[in-house]
PDB file of N, CA and C in Angstrom:
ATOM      1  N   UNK A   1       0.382  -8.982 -31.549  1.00  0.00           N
ATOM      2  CA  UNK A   1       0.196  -8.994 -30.110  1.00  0.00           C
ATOM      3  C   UNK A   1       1.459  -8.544 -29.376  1.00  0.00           C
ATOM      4  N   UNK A   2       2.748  -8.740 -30.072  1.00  0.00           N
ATOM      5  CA  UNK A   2       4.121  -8.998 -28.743  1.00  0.00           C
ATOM      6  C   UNK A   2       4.152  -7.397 -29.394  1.00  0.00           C
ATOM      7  N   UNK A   3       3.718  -6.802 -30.042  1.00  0.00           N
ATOM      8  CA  UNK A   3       3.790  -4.658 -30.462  1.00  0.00           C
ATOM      9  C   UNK A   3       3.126  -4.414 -29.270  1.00  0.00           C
ATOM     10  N   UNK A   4       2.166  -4.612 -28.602  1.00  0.00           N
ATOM     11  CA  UNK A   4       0.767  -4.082 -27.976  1.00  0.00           C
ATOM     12  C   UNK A   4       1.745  -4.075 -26.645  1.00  0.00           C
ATOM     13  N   UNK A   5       2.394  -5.583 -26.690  1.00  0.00           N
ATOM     14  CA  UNK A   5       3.087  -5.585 -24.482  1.00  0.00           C
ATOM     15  C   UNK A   5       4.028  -4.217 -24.761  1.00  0.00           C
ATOM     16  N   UNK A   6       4.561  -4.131 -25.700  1.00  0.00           N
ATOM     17  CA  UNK A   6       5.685  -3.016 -25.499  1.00  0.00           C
ATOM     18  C   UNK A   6       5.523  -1.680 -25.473  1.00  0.00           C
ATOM     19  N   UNK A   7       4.137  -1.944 -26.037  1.00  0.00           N
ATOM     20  CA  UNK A   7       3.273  -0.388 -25.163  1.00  0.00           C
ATOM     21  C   UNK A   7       2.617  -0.321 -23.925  1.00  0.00           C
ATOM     22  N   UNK A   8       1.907  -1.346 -23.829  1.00  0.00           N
ATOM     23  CA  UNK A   8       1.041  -1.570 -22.792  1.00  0.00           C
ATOM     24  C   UNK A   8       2.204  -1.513 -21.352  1.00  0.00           C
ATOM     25  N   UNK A   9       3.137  -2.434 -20.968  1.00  0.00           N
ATOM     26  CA  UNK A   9       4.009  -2.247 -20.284  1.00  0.00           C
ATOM     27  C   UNK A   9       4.402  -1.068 -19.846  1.00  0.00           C
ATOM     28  N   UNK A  10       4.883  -0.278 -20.685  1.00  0.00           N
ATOM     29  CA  UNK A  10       5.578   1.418 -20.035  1.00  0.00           C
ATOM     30  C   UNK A  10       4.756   2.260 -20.056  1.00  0.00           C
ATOM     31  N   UNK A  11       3.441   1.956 -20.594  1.00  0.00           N
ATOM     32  CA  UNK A  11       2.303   2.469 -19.914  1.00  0.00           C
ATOM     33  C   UNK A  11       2.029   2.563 -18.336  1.00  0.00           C
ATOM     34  N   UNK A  12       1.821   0.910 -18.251  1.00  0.00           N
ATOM     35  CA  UNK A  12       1.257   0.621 -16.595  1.00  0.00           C
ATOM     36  C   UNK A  12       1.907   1.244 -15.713  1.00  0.00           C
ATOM     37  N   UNK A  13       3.519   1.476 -15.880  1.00  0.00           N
ATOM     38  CA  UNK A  13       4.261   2.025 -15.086  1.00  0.00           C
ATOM     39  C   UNK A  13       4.209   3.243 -14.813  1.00  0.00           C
ATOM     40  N   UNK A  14       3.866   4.246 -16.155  1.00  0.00           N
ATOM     41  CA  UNK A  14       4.185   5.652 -16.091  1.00  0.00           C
ATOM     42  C   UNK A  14       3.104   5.529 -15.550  1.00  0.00           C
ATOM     43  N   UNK A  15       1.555   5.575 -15.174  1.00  0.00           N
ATOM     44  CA  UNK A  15       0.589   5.416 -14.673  1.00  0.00           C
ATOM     45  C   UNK A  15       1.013   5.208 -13.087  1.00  0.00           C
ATOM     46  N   UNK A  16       1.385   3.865 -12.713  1.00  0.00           N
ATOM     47  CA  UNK A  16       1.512   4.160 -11.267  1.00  0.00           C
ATOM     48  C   UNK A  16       2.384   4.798 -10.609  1.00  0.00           C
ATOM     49  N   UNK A  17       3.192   5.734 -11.291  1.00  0.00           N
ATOM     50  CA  UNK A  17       4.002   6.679 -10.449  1.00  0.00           C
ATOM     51  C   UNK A  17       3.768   7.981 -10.828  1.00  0.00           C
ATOM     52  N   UNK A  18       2.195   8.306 -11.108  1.00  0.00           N
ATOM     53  CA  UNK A  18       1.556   9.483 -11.355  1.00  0.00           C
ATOM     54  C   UNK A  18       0.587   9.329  -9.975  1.00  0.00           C
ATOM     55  N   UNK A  19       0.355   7.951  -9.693  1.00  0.00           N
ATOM     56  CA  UNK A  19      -1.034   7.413  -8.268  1.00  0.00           C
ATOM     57  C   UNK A  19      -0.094   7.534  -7.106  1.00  0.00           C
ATOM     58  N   UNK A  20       1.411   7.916  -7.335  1.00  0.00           N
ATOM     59  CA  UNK A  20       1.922   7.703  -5.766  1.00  0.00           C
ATOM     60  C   UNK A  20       1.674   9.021  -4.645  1.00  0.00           C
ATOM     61  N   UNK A  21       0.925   8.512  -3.632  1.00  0.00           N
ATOM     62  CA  UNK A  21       0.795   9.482  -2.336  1.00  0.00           C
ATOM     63  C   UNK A  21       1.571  10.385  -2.256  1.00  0.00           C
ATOM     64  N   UNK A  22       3.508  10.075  -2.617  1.00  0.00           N
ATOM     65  CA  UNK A  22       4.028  11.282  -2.244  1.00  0.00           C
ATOM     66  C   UNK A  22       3.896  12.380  -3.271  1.00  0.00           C
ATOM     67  N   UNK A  23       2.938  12.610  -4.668  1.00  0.00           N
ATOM     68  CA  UNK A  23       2.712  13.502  -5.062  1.00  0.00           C
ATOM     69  C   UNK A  23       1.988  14.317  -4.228  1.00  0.00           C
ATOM     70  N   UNK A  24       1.287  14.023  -3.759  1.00  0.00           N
ATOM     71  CA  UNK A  24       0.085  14.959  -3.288  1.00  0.00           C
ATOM     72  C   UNK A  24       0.373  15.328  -1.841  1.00  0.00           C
ATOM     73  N   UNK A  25       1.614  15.108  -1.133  1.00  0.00           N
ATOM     74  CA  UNK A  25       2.017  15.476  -0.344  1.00  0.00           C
ATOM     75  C   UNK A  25       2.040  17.203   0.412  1.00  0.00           C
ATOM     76  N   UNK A  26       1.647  17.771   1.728  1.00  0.00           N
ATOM     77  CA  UNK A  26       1.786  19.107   1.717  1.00  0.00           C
ATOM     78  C   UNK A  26       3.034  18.262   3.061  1.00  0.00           C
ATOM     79  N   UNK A  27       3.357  19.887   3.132  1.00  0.00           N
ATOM     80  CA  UNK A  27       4.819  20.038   3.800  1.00  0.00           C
ATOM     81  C   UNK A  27       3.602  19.707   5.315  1.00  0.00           C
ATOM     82  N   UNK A  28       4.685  18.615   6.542  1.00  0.00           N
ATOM     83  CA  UNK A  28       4.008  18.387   7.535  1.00  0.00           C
ATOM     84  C   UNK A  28       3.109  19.648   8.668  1.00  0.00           C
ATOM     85  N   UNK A  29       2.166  19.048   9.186  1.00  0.00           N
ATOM     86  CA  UNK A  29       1.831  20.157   9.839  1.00  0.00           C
ATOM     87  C   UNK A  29       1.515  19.538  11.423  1.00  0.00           C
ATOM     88  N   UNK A  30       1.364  20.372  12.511  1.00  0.00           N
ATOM     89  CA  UNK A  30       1.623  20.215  14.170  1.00  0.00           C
ATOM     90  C   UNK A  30      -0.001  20.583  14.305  1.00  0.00           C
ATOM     91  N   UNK A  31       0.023  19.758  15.518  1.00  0.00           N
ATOM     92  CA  UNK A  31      -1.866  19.642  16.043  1.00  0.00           C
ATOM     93  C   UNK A  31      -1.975  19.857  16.577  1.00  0.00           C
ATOM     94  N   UNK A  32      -2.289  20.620  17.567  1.00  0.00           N
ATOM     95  CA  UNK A  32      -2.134  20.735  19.371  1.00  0.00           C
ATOM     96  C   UNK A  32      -3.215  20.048  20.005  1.00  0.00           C
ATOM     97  N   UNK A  33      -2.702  18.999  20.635  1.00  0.00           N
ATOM     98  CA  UNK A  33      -3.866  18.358  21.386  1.00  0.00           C
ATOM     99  C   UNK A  33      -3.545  18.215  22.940  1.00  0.00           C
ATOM    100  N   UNK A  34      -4.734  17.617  23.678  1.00  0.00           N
ATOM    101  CA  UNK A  34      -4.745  17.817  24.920  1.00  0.00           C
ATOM    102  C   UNK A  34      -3.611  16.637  25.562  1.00  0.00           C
ATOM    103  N   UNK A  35      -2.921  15.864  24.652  1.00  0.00           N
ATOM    104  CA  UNK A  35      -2.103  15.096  25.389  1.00  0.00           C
ATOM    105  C   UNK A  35      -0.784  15.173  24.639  1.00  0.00           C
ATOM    106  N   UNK A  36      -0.702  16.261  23.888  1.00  0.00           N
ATOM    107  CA  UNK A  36       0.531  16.606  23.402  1.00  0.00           C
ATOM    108  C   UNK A  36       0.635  17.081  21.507  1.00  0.00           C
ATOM    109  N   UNK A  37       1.451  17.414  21.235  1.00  0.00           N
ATOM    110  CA  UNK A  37       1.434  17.638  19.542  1.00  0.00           C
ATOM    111  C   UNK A  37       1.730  16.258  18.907  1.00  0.00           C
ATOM    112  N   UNK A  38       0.656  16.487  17.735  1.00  0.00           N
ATOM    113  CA  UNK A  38       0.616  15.153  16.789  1.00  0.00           C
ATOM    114  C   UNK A  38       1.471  16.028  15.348  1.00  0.00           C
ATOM    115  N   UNK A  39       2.082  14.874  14.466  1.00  0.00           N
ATOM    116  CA  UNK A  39       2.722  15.923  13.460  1.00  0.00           C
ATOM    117  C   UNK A  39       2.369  14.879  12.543  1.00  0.00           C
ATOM    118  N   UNK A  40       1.075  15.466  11.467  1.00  0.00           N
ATOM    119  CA  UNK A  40       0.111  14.722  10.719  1.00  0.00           C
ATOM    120  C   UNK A  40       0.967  15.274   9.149  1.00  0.00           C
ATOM    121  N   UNK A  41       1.131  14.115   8.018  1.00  0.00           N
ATOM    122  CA  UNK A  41       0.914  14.287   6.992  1.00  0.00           C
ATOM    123  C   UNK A  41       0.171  14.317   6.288  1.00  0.00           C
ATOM    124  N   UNK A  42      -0.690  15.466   5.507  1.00  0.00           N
ATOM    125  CA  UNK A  42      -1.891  15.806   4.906  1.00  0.00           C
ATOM    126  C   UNK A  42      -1.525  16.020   3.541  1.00  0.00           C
ATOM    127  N   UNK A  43      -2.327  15.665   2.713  1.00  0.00           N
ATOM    128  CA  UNK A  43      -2.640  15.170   1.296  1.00  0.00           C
ATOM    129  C   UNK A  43      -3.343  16.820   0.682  1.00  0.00           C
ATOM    130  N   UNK A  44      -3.354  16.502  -0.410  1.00  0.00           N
ATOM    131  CA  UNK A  44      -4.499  17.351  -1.275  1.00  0.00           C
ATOM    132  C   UNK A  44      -6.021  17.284  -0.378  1.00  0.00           C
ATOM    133  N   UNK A  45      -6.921  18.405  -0.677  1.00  0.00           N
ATOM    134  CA  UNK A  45      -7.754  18.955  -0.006  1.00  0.00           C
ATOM    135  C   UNK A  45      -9.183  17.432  -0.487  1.00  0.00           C
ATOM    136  N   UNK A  46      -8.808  17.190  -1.330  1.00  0.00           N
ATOM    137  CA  UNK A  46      -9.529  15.827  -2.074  1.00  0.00           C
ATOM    138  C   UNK A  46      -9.346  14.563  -1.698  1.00  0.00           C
ATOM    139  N   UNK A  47      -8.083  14.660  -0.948  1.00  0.00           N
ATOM    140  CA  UNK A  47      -7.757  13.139  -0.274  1.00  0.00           C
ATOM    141  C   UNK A  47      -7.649  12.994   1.324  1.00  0.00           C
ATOM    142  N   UNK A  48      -8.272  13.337   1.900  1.00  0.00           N
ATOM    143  CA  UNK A  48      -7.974  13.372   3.604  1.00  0.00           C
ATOM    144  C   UNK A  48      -8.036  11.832   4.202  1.00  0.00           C
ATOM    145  N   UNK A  49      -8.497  11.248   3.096  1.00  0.00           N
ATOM    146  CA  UNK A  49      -8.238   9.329   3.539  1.00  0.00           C
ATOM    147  C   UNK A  49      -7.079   9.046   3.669  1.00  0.00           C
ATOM    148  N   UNK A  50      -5.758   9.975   3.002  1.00  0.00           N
ATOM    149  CA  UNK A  50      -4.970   9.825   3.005  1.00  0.00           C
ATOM    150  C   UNK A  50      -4.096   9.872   4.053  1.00  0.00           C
ATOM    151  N   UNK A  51      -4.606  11.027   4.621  1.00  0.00           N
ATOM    152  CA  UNK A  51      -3.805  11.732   5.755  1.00  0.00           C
ATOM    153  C   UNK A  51      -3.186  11.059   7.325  1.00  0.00           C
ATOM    154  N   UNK A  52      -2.297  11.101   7.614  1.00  0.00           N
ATOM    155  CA  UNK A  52      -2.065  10.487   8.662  1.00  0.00           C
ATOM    156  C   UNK A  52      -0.870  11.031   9.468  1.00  0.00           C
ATOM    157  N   UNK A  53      -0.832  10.252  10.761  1.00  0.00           N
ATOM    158  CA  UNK A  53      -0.136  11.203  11.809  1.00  0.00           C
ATOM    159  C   UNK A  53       1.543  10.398  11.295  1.00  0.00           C
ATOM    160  N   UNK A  54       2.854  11.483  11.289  1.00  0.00           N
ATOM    161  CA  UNK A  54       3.977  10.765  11.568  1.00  0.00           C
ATOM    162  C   UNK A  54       4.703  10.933  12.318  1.00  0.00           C
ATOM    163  N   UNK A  55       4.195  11.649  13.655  1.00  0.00           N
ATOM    164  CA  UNK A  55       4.662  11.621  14.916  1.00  0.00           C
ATOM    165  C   UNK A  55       3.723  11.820  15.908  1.00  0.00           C
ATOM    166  N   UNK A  56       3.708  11.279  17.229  1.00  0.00           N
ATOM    167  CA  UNK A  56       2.512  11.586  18.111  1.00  0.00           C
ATOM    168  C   UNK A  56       3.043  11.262  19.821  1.00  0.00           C
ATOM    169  N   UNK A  57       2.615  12.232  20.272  1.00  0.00           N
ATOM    170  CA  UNK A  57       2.973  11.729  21.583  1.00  0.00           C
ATOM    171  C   UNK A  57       2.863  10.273  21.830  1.00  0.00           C
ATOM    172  N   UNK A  58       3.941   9.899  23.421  1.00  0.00           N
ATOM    173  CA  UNK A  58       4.294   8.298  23.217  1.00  0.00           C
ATOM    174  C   UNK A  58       2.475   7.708  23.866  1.00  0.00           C
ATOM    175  N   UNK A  59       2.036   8.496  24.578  1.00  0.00           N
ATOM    176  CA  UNK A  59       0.940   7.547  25.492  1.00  0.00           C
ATOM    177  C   UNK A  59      -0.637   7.689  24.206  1.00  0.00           C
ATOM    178  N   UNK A  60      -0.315   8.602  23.062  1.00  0.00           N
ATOM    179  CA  UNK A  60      -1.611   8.350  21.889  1.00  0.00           C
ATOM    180  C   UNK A  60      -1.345   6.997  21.327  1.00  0.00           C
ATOM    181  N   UNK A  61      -2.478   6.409  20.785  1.00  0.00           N
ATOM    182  CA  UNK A  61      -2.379   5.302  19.877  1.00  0.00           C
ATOM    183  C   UNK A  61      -1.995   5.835  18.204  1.00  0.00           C
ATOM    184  N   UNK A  62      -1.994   4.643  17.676  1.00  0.00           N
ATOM    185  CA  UNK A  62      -1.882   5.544  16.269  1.00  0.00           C
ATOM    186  C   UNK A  62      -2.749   5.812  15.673  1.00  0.00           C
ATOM    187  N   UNK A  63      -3.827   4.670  15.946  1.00  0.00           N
ATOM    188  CA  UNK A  63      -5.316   4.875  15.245  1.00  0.00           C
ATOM    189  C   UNK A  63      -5.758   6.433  15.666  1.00  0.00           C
ATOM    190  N   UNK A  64      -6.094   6.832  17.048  1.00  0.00           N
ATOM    191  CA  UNK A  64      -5.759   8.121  17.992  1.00  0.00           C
ATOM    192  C   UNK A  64      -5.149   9.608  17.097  1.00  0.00           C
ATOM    193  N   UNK A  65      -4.025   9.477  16.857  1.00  0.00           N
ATOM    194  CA  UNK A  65      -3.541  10.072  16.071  1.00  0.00           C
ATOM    195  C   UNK A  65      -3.301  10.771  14.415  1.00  0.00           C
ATOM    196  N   UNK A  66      -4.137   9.083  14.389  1.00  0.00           N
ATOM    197  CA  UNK A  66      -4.379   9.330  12.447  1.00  0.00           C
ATOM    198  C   UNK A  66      -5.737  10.040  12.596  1.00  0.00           C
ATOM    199  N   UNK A  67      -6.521   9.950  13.183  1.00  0.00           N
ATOM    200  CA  UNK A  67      -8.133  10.421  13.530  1.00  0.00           C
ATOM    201  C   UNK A  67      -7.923  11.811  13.596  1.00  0.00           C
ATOM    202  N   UNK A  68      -6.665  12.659  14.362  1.00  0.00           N
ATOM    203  CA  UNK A  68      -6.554  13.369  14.598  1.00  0.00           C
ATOM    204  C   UNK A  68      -6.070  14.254  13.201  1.00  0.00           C
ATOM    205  N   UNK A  69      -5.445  13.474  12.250  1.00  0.00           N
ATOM    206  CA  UNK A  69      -4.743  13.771  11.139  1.00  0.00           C
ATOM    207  C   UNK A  69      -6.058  14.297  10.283  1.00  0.00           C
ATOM    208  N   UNK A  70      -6.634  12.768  10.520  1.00  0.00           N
ATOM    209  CA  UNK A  70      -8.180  13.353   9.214  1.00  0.00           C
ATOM    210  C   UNK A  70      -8.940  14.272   9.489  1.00  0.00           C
ATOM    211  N   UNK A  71      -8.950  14.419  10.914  1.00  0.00           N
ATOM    212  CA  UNK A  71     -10.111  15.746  11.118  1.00  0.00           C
ATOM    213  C   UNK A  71      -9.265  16.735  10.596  1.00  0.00           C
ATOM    214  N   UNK A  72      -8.245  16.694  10.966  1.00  0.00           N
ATOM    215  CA  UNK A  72      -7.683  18.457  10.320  1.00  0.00           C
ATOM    216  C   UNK A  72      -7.329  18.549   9.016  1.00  0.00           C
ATOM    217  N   UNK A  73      -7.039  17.254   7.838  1.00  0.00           N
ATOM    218  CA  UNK A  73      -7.254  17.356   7.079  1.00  0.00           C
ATOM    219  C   UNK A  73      -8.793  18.126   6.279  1.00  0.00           C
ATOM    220  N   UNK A  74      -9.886  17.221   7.407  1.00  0.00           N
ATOM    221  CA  UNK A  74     -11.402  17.753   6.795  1.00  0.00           C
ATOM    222  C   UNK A  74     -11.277  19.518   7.083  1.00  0.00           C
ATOM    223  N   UNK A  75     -10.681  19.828   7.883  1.00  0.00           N
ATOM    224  CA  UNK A  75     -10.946  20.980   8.612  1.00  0.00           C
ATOM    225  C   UNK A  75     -10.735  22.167   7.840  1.00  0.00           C
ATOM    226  N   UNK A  76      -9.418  21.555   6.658  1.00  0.00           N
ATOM    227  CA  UNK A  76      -8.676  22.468   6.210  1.00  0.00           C
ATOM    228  C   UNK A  76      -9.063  22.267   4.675  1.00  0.00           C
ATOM    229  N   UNK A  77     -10.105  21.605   4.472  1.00  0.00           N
ATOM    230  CA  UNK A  77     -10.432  21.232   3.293  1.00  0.00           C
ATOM    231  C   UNK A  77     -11.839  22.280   2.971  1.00  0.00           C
ATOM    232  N   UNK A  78     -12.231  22.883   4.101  1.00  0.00           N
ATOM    233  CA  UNK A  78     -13.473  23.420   3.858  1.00  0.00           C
ATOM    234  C   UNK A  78     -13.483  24.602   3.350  1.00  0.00           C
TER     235      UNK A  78
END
């Protein structure tokens, strides 16, 4: 059994730093919206759940902004 943790262990790890978001990262991109530019981080064309705003005008919300992220994620996925 104590052979199996010493695989199993550096397994789990190399595994979750193959699942981290900033792999699938694209270089940021600008939105033009009617109350100013949002600057959304977008994922692989497969993950737009991912996507989200990391800058946004001050009077958008963030929820506002991430919405804005996923549509153009979907947009650019098609």
């Amino acid at each position: 059994m104590s052979k199996i943790k010493y695989l199993v262990i550096p397994l789990a790890f190399g595994v979750s730093g193959c699942l981290s978001a900033v792999n699938y990262e694209t270089a940021p991109v600008v939105v033009s919206t009617a109350q100013g530019p949002v600057t959304c981080q977008l994922y692989t064309r497969e993950q737009v759940t991912w996507d989200r705003s990391i800058g946004r005008p001050e009077e958008m919300s963030v929820q506002v902004a991430d919405a804005v992220c996923v549509n153009e994620g979907l947009k650019r996925s098609r």
